[in-house]
C-alpha atoms as a PDB file:
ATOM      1  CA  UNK A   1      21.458  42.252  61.035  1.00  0.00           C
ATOM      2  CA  UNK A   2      24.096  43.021  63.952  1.00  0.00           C
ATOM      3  CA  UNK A   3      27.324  44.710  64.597  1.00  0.00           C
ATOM      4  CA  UNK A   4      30.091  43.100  66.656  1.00  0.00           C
ATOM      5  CA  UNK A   5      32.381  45.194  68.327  1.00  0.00           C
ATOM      6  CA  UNK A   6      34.755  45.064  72.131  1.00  0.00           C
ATOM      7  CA  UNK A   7      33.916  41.496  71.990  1.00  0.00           C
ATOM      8  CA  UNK A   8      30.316  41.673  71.728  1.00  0.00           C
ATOM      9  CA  UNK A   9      27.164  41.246  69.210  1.00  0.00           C
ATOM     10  CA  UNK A  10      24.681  44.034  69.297  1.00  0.00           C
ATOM     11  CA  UNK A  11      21.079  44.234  67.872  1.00  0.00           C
ATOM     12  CA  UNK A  12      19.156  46.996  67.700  1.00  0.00           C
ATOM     13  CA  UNK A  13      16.011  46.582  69.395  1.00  0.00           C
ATOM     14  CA  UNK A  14      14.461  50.465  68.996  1.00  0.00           C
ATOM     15  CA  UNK A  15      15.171  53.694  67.894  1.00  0.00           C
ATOM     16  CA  UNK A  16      13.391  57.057  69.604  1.00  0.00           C
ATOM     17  CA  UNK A  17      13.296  60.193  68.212  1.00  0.00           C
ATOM     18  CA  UNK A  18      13.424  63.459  70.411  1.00  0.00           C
ATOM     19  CA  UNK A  19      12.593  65.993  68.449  1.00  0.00           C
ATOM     20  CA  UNK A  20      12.923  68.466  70.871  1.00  0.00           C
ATOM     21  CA  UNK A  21      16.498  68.194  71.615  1.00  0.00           C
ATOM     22  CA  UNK A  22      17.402  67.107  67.825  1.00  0.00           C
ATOM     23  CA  UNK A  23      18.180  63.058  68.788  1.00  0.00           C
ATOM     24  CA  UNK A  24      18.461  60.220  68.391  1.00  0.00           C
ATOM     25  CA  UNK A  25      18.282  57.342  71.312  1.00  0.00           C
ATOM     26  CA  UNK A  26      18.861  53.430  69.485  1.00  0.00           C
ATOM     27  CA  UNK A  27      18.985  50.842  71.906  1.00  0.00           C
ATOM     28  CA  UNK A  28      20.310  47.622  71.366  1.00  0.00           C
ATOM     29  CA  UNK A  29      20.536  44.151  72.756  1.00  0.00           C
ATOM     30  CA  UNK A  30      23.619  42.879  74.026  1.00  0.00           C
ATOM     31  CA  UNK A  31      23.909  39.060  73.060  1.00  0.00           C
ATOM     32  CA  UNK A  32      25.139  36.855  75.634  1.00  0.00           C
ATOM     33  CA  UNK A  33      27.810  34.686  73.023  1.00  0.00           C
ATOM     34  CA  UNK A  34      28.617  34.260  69.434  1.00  0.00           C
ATOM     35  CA  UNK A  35      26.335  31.132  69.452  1.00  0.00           C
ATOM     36  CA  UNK A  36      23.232  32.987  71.073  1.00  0.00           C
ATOM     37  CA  UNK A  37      23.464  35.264  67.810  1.00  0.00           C
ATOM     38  CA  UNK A  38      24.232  32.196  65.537  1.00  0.00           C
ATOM     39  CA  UNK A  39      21.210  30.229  66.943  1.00  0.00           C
ATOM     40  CA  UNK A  40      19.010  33.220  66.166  1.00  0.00           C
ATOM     41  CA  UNK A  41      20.541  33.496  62.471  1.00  0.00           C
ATOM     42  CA  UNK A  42      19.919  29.986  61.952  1.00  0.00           C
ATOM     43  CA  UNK A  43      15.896  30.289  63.388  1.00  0.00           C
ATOM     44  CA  UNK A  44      14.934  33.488  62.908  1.00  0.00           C
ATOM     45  CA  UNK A  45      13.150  33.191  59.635  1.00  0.00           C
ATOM     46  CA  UNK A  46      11.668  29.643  60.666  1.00  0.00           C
ATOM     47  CA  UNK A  47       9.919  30.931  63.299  1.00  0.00           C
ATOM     48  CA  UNK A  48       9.030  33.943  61.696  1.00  0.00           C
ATOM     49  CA  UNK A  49       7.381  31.854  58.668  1.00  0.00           C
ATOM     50  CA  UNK A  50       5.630  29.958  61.649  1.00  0.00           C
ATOM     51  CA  UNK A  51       4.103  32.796  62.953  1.00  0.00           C
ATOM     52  CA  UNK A  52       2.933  33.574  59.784  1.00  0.00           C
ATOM     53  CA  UNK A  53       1.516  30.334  59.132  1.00  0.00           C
ATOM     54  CA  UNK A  54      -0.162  30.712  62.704  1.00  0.00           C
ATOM     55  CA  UNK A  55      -1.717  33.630  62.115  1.00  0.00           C
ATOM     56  CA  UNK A  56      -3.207  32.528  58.539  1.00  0.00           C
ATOM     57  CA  UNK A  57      -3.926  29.459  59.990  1.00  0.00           C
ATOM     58  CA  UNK A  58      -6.319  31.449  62.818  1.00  0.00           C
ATOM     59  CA  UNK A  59      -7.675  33.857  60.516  1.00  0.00           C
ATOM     60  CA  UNK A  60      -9.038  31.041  57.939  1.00  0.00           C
ATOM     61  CA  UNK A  61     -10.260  28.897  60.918  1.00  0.00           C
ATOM     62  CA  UNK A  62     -12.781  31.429  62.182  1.00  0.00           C
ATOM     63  CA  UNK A  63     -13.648  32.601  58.344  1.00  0.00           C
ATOM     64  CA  UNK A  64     -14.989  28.876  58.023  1.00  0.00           C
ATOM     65  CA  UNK A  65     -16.830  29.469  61.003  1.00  0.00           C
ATOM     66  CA  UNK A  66     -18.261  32.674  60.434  1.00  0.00           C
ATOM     67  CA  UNK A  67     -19.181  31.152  57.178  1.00  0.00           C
ATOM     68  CA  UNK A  68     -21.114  28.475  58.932  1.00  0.00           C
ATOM     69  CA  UNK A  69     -23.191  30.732  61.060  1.00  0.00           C
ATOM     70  CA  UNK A  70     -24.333  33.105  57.991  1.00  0.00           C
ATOM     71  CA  UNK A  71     -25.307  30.186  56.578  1.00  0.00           C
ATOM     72  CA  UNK A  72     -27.665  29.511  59.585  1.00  0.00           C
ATOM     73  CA  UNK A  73     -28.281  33.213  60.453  1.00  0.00           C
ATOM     74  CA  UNK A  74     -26.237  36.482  59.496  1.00  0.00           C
ATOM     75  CA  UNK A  75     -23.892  37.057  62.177  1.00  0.00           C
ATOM     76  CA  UNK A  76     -24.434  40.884  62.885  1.00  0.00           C
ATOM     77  CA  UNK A  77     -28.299  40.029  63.331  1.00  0.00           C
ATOM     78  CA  UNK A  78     -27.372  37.362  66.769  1.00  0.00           C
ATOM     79  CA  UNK A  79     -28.187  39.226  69.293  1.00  0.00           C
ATOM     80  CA  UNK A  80     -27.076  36.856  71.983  1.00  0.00           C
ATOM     81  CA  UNK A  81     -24.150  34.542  71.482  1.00  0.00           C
ATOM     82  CA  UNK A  82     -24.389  32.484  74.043  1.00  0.00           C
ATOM     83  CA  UNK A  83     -27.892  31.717  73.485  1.00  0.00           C
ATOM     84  CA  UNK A  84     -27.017  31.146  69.316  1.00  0.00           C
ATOM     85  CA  UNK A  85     -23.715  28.706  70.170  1.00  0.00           C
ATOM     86  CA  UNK A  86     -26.436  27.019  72.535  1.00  0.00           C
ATOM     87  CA  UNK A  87     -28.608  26.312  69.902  1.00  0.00           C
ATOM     88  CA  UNK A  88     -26.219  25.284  67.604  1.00  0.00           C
ATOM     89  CA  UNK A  89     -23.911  23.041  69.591  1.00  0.00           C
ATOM     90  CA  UNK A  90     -21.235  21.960  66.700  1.00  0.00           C
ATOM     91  CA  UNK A  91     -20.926  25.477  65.786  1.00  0.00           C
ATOM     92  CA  UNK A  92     -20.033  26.153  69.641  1.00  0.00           C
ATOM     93  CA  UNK A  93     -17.558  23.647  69.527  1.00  0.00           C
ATOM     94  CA  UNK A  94     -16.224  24.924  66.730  1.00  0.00           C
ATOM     95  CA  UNK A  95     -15.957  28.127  68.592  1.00  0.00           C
ATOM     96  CA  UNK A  96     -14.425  26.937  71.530  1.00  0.00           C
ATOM     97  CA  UNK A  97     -11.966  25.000  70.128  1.00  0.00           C
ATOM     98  CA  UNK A  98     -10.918  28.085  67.481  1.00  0.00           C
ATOM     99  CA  UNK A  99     -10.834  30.457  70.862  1.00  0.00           C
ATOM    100  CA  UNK A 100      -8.533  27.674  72.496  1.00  0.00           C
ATOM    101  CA  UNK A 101      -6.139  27.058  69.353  1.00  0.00           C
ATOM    102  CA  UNK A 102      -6.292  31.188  69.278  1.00  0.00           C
ATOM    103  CA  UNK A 103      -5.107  31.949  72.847  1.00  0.00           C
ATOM    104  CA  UNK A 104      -2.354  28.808  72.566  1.00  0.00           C
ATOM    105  CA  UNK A 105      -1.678  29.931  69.143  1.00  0.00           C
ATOM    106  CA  UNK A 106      -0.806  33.681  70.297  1.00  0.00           C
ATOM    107  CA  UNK A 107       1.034  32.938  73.151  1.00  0.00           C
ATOM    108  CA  UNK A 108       3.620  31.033  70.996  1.00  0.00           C
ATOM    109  CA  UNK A 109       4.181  33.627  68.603  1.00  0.00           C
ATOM    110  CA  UNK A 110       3.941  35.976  71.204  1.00  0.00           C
ATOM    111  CA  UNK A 111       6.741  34.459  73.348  1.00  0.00           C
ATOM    112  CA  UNK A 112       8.768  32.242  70.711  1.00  0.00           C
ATOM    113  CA  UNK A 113      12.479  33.768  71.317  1.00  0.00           C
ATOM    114  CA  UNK A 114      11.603  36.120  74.092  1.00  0.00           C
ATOM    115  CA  UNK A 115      10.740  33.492  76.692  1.00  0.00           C
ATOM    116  CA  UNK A 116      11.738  29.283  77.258  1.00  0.00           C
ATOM    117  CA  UNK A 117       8.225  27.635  76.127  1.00  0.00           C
ATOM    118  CA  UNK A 118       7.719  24.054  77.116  1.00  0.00           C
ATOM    119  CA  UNK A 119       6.291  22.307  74.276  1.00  0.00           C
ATOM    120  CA  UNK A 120       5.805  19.183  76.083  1.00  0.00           C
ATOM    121  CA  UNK A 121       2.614  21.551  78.378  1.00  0.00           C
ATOM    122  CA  UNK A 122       0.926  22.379  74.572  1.00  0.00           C
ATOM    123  CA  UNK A 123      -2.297  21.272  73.859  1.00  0.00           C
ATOM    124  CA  UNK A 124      -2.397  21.521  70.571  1.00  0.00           C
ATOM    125  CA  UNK A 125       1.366  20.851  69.569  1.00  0.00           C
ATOM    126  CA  UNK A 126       0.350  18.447  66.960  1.00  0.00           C
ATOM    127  CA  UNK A 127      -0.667  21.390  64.734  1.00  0.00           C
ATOM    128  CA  UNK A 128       1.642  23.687  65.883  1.00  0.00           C
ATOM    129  CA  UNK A 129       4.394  21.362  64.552  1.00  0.00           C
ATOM    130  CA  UNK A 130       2.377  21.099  61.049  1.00  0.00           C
ATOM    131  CA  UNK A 131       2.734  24.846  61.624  1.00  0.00           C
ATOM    132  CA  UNK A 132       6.380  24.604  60.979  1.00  0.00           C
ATOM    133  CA  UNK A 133       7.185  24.965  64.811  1.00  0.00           C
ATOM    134  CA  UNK A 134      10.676  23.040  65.764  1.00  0.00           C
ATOM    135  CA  UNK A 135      11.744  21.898  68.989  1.00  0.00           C
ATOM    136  CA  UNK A 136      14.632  24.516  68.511  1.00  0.00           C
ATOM    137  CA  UNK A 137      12.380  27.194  68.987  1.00  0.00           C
ATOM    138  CA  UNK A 138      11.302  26.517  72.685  1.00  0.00           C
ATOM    139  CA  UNK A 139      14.412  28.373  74.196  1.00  0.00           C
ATOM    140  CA  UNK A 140      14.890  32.246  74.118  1.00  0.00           C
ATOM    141  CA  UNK A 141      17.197  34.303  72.302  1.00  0.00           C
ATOM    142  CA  UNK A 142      20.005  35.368  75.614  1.00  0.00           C
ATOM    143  CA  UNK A 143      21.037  38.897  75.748  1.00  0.00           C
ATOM    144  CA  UNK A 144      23.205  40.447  78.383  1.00  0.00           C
ATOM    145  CA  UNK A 145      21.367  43.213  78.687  1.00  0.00           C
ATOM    146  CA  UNK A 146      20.759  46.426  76.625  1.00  0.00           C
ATOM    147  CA  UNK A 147      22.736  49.134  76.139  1.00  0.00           C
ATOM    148  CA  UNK A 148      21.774  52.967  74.444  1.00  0.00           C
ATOM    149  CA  UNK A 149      23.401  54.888  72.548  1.00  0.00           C
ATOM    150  CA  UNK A 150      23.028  58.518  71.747  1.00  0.00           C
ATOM    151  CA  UNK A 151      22.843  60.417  68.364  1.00  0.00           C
ATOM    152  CA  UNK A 152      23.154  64.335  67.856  1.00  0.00           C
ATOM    153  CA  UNK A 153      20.274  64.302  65.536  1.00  0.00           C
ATOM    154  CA  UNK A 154      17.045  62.856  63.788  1.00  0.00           C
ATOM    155  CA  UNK A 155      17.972  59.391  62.137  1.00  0.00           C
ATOM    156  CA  UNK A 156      15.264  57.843  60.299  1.00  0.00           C
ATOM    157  CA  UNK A 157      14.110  54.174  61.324  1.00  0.00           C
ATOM    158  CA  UNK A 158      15.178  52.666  58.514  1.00  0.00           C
ATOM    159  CA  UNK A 159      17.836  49.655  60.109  1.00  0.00           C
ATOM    160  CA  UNK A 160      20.863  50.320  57.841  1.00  0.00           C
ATOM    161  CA  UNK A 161      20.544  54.274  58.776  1.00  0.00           C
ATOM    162  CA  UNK A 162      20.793  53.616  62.381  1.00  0.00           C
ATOM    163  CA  UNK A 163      23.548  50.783  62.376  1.00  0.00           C
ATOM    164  CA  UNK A 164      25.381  53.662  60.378  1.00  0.00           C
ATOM    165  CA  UNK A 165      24.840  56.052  62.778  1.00  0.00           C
ATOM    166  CA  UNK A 166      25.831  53.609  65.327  1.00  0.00           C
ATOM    167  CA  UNK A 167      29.217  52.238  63.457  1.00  0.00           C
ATOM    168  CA  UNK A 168      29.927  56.645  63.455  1.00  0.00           C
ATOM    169  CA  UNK A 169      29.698  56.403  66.533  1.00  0.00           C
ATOM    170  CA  UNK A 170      31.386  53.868  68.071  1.00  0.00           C
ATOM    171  CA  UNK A 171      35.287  54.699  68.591  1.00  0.00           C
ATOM    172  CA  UNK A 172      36.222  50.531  68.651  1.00  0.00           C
ATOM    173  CA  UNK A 173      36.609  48.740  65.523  1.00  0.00           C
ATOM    174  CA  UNK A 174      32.367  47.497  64.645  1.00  0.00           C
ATOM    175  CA  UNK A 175      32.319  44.561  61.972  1.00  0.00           C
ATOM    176  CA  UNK A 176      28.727  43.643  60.433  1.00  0.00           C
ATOM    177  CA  UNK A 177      27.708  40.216  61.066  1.00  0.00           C
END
């Protein structure tokens, strides 16, 4: 969702709520072109899918893993880890890989869209791809900058609320695009 208005396509990023003074403050990103906020349209549920796919990804990896050492010895009874992965050297790799993947893994979803990632520098870009990640993904989303705007009262956080209270707001002509 975003408005377009004196030439411009706006996001909302936030909305904060002073309570004290009975207002409103939504701030929203200015894209830098039509085609910046096209090229997110066109991604934007890819890489949040891949993100999700990540994070399910991570989550069953170190299940199998935390099945495997139960199976050798309950996990909340290892007193030292070190010493445990030590002893069990396939179970440490497995470890060290997941913790690798994980940190790798995190970045991505952490940065995809905010930040230019080169996927060429991954390590593990082979399953990031299985993943669903797309070589369109590696360069940011460009805004302008951000710009605030004001509101005489409580709005509630819901999106379509505050784009209405924005649209009120606005003197120009806003379209929804």
């Amino acid at each position: 969702m975003a408005i377009f208005f004196d030439n411009n396509y706006y996001k909302i990023i936030k909305s904060t709520s002073n309570f004290v003074e009975n207002s409103t403050d939504i701030e929203m990103g200015v894209y830098a072109s039509a085609e910046t906020r096209q090229r997110e349209k066109e991604i934007y549920n890819k890489v949040k899918n891949f993100a999700g796919n990540v994070n399910t990804f991570l989550v069953n990896n170190i299940s199998s893993i935390i099945d495997e050492t139960n199976a050798i010895q309950p996990i909340d009874t290892i007193e030292d880890r070190d010493e445990f992965l030590s002893n069990h050297p396939t179970i440490k790799e497995k470890v060290e890989l997941h913790e690798s993947m994980q940190e790798e893994g995190l970045y991505l979803i952490d940065k995809l869209l905010k930040e230019d990632i080169d996927f060429t520098k991954l390590k593990y870009k082979e399953k990031w791809v299985e993943l669903g990640l797309e070589d369109s993904f590696s360069k940011k989303i460009d805004y302008m900058g951000n710009m605030i705007i004001g509101i005489e009262e409580i709005k509630s956080n819901d999106l379509s609320t505050l784009y209405q209270a924005v649209k009120d707001k606005i003197v120009s002509e806003v379209e929804d695009c």
